[in-house]
PDB file of N, CA and C in Angstrom:
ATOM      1  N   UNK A   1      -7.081 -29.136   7.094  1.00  0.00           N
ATOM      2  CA  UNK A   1      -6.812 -28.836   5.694  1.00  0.00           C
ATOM      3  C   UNK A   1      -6.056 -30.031   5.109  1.00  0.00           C
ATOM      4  N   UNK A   2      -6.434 -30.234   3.791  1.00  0.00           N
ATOM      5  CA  UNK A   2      -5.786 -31.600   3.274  1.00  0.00           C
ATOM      6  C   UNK A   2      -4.573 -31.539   2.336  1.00  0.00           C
ATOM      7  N   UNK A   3      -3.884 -32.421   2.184  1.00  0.00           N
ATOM      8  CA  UNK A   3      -2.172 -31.959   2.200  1.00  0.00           C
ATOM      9  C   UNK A   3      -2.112 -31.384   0.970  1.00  0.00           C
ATOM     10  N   UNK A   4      -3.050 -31.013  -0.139  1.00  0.00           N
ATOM     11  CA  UNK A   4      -2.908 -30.522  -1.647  1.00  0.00           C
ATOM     12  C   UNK A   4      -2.889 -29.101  -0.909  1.00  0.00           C
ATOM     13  N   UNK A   5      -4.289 -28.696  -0.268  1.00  0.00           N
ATOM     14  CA  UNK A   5      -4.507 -27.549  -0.135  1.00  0.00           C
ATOM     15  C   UNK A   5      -3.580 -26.643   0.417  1.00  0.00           C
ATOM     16  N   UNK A   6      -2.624 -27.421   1.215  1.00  0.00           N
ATOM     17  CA  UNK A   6      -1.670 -26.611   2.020  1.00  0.00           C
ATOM     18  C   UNK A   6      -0.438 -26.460   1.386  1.00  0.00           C
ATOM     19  N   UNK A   7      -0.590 -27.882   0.540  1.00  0.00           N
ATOM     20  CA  UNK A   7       1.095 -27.113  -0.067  1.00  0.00           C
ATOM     21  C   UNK A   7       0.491 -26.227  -1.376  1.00  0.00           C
ATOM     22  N   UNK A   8      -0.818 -26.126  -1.968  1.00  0.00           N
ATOM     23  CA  UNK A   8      -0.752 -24.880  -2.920  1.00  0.00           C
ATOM     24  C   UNK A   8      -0.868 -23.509  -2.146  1.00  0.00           C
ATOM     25  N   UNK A   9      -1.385 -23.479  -0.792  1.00  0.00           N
ATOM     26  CA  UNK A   9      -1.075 -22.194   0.045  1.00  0.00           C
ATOM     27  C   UNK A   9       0.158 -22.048   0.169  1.00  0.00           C
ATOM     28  N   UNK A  10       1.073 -22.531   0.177  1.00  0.00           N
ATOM     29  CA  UNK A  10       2.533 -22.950   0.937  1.00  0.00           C
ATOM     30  C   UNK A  10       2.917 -22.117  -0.743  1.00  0.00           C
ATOM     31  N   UNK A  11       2.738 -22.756  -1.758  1.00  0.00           N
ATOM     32  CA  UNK A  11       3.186 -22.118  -2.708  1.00  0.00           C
ATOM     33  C   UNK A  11       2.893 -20.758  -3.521  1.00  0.00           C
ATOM     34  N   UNK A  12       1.407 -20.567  -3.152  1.00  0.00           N
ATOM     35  CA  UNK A  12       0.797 -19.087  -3.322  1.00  0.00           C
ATOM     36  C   UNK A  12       1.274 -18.365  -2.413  1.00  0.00           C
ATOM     37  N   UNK A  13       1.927 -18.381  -1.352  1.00  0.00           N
ATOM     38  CA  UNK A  13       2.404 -17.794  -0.422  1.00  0.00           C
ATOM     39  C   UNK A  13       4.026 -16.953  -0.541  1.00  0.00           C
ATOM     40  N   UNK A  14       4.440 -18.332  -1.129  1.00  0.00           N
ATOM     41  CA  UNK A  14       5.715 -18.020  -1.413  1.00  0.00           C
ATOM     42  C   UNK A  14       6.053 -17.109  -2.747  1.00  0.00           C
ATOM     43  N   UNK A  15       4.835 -17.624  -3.799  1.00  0.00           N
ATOM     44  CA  UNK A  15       4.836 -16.452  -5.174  1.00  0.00           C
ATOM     45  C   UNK A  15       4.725 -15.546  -4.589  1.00  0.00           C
ATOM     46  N   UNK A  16       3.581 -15.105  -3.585  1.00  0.00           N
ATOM     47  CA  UNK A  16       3.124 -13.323  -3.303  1.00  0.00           C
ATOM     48  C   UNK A  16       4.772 -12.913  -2.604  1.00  0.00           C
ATOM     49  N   UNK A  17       5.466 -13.717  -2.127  1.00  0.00           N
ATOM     50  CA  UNK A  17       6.782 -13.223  -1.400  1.00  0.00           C
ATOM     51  C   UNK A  17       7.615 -12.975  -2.593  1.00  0.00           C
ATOM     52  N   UNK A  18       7.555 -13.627  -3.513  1.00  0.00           N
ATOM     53  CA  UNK A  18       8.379 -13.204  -4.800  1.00  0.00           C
ATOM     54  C   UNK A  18       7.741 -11.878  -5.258  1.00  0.00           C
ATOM     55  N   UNK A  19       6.737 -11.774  -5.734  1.00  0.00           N
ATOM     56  CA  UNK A  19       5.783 -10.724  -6.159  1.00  0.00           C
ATOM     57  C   UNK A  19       6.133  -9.209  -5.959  1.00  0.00           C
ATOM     58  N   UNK A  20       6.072  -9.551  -4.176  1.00  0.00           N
ATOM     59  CA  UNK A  20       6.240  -8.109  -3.312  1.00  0.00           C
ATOM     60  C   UNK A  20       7.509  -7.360  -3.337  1.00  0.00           C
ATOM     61  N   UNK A  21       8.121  -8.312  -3.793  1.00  0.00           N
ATOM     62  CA  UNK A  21      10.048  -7.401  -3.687  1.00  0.00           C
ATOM     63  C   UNK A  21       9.775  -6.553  -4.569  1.00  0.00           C
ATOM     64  N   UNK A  22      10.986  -5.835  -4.085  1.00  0.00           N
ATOM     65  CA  UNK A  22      11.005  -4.339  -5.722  1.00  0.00           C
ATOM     66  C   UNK A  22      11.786  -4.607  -6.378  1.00  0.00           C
ATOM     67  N   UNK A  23      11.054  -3.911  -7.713  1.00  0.00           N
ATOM     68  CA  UNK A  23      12.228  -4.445  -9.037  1.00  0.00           C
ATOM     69  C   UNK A  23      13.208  -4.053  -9.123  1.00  0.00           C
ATOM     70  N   UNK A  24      14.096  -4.682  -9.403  1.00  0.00           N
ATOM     71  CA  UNK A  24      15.835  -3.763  -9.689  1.00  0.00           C
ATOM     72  C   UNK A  24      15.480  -2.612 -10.350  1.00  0.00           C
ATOM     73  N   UNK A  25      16.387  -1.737 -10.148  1.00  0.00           N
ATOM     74  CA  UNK A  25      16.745  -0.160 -10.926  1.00  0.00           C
ATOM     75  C   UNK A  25      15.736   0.594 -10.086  1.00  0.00           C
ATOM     76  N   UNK A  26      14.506   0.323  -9.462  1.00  0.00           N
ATOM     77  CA  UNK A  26      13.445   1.180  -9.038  1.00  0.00           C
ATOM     78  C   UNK A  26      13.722   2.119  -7.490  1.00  0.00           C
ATOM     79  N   UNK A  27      13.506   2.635  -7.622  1.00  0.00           N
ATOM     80  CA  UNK A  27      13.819   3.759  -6.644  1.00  0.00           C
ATOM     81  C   UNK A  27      12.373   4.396  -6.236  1.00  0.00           C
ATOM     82  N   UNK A  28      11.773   4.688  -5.083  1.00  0.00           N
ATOM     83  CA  UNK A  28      10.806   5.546  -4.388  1.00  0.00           C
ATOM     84  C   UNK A  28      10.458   6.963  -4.920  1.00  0.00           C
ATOM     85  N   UNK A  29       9.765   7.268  -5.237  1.00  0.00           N
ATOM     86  CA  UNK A  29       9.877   8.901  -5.872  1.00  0.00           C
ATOM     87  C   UNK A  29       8.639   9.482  -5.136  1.00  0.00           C
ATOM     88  N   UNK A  30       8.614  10.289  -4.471  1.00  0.00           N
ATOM     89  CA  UNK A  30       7.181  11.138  -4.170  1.00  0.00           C
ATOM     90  C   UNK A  30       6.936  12.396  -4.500  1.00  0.00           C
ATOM     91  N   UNK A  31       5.788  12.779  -5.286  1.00  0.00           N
ATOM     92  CA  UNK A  31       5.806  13.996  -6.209  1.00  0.00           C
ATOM     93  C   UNK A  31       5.263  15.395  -4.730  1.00  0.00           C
ATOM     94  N   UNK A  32       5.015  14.677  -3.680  1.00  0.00           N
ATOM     95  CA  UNK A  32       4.855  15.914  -3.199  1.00  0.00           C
ATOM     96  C   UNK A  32       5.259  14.813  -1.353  1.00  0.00           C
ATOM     97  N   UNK A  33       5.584  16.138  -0.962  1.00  0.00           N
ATOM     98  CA  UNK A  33       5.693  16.276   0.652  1.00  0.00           C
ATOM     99  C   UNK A  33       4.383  15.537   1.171  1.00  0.00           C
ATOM    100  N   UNK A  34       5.042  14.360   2.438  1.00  0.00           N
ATOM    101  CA  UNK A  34       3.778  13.696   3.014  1.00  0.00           C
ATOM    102  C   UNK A  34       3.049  14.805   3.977  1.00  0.00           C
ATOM    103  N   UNK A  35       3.784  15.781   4.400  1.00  0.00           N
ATOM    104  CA  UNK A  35       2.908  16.790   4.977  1.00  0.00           C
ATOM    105  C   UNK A  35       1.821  17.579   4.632  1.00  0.00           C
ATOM    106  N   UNK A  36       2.371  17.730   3.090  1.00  0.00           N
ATOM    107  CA  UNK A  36       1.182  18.527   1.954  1.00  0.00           C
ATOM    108  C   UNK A  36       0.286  18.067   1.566  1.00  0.00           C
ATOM    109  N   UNK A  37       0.567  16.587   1.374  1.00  0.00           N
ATOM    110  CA  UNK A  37      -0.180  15.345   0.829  1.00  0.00           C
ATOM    111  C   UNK A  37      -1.370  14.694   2.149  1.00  0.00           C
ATOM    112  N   UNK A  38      -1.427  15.270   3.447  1.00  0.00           N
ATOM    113  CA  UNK A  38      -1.977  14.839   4.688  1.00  0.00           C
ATOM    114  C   UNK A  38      -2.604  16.432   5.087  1.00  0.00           C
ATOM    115  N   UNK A  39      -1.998  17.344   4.723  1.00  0.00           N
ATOM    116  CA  UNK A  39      -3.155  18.639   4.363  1.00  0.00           C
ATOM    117  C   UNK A  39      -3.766  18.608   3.567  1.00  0.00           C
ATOM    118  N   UNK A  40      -4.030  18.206   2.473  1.00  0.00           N
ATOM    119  CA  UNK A  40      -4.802  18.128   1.275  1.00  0.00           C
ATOM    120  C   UNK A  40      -5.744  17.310   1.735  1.00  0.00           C
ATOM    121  N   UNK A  41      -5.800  16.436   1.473  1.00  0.00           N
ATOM    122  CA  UNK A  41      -6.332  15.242   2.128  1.00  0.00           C
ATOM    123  C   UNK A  41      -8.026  15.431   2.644  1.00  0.00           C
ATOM    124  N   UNK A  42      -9.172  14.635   1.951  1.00  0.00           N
ATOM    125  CA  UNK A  42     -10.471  14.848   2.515  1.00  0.00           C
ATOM    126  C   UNK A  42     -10.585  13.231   2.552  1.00  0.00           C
ATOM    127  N   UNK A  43     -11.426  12.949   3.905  1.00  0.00           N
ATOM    128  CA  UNK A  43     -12.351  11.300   3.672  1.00  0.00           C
ATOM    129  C   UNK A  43     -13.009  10.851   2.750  1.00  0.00           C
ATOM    130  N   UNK A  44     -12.365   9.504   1.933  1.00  0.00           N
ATOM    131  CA  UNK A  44     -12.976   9.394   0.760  1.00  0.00           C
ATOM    132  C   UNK A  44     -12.045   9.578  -0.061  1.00  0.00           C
ATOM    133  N   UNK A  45     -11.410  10.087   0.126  1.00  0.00           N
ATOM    134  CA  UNK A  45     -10.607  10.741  -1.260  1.00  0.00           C
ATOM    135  C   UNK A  45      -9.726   9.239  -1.743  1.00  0.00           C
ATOM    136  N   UNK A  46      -9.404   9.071  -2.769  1.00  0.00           N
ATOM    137  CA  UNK A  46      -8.264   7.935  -3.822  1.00  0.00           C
ATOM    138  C   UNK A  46      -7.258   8.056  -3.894  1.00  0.00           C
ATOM    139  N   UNK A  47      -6.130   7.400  -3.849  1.00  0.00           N
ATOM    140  CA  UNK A  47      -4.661   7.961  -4.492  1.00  0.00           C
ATOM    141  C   UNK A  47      -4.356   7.394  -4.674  1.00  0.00           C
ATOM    142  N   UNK A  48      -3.771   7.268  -6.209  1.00  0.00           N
ATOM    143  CA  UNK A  48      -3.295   6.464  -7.169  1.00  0.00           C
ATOM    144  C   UNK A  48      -1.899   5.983  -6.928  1.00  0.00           C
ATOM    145  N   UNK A  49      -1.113   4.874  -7.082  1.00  0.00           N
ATOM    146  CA  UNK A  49      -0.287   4.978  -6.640  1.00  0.00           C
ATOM    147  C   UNK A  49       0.822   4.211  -7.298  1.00  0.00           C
ATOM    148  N   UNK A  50       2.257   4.811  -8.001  1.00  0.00           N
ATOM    149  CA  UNK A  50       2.749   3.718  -9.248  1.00  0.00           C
ATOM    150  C   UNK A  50       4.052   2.587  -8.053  1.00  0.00           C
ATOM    151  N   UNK A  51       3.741   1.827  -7.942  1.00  0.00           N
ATOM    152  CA  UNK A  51       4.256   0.741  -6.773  1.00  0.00           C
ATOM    153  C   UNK A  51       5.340   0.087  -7.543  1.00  0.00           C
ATOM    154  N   UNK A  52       6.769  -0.172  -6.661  1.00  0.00           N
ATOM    155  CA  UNK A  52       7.972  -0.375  -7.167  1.00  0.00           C
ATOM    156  C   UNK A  52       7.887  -1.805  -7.333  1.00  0.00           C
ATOM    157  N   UNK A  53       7.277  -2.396  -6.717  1.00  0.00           N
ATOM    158  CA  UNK A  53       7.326  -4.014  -6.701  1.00  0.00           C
ATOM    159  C   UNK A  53       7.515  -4.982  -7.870  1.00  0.00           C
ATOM    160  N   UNK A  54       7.313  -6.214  -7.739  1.00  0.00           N
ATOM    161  CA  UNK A  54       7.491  -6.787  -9.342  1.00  0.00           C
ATOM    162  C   UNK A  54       5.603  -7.136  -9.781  1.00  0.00           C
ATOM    163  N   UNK A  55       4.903  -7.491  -8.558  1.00  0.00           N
ATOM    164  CA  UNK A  55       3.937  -7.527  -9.274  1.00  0.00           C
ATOM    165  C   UNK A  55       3.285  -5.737  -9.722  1.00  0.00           C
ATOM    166  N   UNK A  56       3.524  -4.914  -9.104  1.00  0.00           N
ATOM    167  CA  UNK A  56       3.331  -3.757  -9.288  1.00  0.00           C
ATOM    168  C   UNK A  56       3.212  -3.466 -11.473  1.00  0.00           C
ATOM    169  N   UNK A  57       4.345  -3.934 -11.695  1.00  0.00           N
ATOM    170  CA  UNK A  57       4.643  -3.954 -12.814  1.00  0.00           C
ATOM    171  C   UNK A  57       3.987  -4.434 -13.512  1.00  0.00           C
ATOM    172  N   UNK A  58       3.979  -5.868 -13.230  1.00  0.00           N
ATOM    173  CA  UNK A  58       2.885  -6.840 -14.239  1.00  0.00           C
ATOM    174  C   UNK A  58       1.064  -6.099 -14.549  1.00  0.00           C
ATOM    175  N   UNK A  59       1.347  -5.190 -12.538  1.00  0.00           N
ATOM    176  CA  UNK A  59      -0.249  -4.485 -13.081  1.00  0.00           C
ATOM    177  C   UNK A  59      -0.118  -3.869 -14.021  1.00  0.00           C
ATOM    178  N   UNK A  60       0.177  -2.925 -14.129  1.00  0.00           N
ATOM    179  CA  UNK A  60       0.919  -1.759 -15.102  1.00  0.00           C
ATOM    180  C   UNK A  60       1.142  -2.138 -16.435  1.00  0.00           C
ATOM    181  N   UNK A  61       1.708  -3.149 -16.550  1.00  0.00           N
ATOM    182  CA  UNK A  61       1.704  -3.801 -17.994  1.00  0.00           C
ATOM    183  C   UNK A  61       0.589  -4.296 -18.171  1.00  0.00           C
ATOM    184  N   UNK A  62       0.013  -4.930 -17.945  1.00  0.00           N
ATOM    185  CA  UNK A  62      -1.561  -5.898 -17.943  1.00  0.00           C
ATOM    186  C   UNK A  62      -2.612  -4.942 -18.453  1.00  0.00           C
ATOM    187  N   UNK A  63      -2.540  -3.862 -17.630  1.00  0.00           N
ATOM    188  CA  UNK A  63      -3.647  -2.817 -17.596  1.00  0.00           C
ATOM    189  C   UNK A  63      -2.979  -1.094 -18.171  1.00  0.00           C
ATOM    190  N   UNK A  64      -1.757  -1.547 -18.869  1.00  0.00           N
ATOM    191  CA  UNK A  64      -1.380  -0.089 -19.595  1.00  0.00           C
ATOM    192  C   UNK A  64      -1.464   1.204 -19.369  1.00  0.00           C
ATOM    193  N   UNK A  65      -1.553   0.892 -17.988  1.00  0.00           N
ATOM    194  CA  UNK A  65      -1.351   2.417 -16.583  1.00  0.00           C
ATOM    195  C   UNK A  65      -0.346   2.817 -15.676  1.00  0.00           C
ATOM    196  N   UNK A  66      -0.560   3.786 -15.510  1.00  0.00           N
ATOM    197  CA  UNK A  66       0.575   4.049 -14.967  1.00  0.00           C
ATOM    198  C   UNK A  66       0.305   3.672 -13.673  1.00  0.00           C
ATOM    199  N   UNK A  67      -0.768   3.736 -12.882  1.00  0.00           N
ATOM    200  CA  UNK A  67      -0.617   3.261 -11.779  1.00  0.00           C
ATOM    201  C   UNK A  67      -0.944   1.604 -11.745  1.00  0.00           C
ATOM    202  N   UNK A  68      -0.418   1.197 -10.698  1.00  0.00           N
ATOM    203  CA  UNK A  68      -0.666  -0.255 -10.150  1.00  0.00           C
ATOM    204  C   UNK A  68      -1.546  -0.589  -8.727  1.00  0.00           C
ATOM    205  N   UNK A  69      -1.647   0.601  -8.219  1.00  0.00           N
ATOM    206  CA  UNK A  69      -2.392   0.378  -6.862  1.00  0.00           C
ATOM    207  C   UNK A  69      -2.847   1.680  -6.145  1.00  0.00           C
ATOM    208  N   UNK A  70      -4.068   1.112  -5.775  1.00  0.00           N
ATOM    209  CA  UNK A  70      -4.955   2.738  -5.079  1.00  0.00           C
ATOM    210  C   UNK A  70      -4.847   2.284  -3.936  1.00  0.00           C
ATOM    211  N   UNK A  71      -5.025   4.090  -3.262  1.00  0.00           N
ATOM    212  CA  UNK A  71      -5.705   3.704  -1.837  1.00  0.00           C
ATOM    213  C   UNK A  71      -6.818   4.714  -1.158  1.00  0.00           C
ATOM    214  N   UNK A  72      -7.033   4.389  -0.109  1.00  0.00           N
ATOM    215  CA  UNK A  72      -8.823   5.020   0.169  1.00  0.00           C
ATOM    216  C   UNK A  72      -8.074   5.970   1.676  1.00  0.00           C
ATOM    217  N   UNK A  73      -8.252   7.332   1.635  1.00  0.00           N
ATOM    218  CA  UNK A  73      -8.027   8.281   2.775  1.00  0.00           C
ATOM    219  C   UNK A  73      -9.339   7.681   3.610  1.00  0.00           C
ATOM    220  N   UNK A  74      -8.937   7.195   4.656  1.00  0.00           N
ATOM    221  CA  UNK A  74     -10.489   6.864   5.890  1.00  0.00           C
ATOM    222  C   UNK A  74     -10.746   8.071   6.392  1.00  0.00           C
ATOM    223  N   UNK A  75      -9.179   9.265   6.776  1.00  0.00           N
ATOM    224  CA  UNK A  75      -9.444  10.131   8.154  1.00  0.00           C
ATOM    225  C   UNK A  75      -7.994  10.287   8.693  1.00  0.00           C
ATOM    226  N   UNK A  76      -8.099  10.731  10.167  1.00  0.00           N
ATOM    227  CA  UNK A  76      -7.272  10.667  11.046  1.00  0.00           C
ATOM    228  C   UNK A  76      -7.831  10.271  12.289  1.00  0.00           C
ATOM    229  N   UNK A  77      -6.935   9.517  12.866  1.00  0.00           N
ATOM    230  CA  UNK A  77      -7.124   8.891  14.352  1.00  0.00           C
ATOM    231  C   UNK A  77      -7.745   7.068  14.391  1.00  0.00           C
ATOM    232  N   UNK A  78      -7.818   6.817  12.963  1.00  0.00           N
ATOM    233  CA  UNK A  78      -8.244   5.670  13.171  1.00  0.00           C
ATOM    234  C   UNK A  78      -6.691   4.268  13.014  1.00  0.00           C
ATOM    235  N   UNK A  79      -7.096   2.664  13.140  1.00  0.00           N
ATOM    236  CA  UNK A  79      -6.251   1.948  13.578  1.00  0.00           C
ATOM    237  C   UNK A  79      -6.080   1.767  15.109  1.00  0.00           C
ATOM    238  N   UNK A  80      -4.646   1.796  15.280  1.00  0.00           N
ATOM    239  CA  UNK A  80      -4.421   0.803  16.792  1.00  0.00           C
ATOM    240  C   UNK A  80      -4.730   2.197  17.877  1.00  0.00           C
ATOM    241  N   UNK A  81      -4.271   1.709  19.120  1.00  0.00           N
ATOM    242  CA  UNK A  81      -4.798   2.665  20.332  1.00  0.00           C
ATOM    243  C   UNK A  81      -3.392   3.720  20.247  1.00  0.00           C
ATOM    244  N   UNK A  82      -2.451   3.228  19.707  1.00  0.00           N
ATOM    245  CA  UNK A  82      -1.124   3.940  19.805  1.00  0.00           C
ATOM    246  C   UNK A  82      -1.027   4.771  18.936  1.00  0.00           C
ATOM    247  N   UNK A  83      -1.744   5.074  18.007  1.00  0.00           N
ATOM    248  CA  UNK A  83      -1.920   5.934  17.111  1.00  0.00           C
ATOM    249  C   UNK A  83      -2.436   7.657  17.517  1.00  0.00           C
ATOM    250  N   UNK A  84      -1.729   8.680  17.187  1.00  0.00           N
ATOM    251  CA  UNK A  84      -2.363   9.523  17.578  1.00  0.00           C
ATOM    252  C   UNK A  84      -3.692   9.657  16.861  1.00  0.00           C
ATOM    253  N   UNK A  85      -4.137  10.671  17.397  1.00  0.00           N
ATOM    254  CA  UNK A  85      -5.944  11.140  16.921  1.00  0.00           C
ATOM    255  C   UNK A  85      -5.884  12.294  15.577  1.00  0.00           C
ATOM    256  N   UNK A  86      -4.276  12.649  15.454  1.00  0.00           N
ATOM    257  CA  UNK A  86      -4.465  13.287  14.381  1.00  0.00           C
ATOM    258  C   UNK A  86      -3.602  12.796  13.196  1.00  0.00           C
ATOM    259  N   UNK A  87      -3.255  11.509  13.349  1.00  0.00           N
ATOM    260  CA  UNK A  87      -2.637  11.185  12.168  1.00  0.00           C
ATOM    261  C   UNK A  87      -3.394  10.536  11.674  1.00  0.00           C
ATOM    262  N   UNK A  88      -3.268  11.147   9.996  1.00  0.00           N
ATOM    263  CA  UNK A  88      -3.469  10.639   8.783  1.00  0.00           C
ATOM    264  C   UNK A  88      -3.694   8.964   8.250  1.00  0.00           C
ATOM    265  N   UNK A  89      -4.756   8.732   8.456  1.00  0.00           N
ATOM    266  CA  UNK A  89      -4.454   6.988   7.606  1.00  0.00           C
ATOM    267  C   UNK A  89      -5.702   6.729   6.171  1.00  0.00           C
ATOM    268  N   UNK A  90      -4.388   5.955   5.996  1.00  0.00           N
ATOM    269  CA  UNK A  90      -5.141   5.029   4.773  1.00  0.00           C
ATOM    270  C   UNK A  90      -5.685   3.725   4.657  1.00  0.00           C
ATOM    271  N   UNK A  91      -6.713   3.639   3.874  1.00  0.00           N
ATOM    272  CA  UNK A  91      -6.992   1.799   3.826  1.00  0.00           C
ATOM    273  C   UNK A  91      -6.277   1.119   2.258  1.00  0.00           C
ATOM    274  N   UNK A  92      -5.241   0.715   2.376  1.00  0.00           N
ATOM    275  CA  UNK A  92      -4.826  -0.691   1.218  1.00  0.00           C
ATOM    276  C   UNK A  92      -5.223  -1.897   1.143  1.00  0.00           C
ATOM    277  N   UNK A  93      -4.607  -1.987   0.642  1.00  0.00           N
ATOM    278  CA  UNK A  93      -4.424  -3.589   0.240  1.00  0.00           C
ATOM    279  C   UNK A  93      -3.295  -4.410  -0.005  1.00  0.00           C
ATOM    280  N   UNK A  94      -2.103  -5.145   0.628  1.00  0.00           N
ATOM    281  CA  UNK A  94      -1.407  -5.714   0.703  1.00  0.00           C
ATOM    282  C   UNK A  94      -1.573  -6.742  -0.118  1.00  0.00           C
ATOM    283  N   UNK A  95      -0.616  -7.234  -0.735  1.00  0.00           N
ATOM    284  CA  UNK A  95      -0.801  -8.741  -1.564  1.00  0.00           C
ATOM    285  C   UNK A  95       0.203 -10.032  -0.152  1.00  0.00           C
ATOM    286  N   UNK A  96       0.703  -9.980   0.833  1.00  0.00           N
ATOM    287  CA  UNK A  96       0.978 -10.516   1.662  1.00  0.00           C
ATOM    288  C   UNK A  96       0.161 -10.520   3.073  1.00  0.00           C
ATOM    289  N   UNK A  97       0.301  -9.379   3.514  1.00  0.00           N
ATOM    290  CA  UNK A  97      -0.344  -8.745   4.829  1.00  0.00           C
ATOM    291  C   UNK A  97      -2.473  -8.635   4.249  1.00  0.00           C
ATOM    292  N   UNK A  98      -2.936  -8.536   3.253  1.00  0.00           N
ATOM    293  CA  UNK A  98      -4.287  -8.413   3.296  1.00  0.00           C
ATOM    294  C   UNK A  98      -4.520  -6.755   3.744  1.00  0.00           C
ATOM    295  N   UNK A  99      -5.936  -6.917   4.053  1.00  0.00           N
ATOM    296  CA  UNK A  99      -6.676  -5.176   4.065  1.00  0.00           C
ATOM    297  C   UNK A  99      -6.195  -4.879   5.170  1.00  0.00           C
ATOM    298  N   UNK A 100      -5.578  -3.580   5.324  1.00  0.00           N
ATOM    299  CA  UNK A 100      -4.330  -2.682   6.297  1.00  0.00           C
ATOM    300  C   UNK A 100      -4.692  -1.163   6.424  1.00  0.00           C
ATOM    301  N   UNK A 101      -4.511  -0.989   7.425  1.00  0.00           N
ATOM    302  CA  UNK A 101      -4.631   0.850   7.607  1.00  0.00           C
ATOM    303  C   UNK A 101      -3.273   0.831   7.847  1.00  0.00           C
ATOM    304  N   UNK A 102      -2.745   1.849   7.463  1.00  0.00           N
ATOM    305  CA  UNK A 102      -1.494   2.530   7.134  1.00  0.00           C
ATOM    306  C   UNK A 102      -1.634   4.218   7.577  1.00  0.00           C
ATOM    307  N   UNK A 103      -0.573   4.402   8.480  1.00  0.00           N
ATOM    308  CA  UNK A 103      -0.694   5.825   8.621  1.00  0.00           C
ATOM    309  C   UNK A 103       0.500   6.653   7.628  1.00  0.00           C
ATOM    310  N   UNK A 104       0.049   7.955   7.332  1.00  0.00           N
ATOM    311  CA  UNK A 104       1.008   8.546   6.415  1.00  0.00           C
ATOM    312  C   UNK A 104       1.792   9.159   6.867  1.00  0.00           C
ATOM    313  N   UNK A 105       3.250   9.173   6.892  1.00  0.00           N
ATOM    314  CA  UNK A 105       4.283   9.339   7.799  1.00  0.00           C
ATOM    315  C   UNK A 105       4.544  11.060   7.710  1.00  0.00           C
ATOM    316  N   UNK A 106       3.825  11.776   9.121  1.00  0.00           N
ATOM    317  CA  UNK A 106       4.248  13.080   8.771  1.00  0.00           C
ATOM    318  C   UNK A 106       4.737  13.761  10.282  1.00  0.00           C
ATOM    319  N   UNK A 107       5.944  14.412   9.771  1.00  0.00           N
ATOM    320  CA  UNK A 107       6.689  15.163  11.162  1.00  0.00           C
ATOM    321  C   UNK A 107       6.257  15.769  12.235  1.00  0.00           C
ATOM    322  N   UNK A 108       6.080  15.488  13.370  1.00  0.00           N
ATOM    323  CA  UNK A 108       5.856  15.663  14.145  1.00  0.00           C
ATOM    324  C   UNK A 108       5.597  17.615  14.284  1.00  0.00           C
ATOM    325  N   UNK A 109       4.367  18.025  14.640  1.00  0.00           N
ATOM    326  CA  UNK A 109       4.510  19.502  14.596  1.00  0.00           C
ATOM    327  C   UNK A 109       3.872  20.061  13.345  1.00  0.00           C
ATOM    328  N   UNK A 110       3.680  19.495  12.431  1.00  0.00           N
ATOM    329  CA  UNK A 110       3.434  19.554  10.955  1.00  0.00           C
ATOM    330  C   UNK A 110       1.900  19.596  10.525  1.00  0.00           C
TER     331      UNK A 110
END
């Protein structure tokens, strides 16, 4: 790679690290229980999602919604081998990390 290309990665890199922090005053809010929210739950299904971050915001402003970021229910049992077979995951999208399965954090027993 030639030395432009790397230092504008070097610097797109470092914006998405600015990007990803959360904005002051913002706080986490979830309108329902991840347990309820992982019973509900069919493959396929969307969930909208209003994201604390700073680029979160700029979506939101840009596009005059309330949400800033979706995500796609795959199932349960999919991702790494350490994963149980009945937890809940999702497919995102990271603006650092790239396309991610994410499992939805629910209590054991539940």
């Amino acid at each position: 790679m030639n030395t432009s290309k790397a230092f504008l990665r070097k610097i797109g890199y470092r914006l998405a690290e600015y990007l990803s922090q959360p904005r002051a005053g913002t706080a986490p809010l979830a309108t329902s229980r991840p347990e309820q929210l992982a019973a509900a739950l069919q493959p396929g299904d969307v969930l909208l999602v209003d994201g604390s971050s700073r680029v979160s915001g700029v979506i939101k402003y840009l596009t005059q919604s309330s949400w800033s970021h979706a995500a796609l229910f795959v199932g349960a049992g999919y991702g790494s081998e350490d994963q149980n077979a009945d937890e809940k995951v999702l497919l995102e999208v990271d603006i650092l990390e790239g396309v991610r399965l994410v499992r939805i954090p629910v209590k054991v027993g539940q």
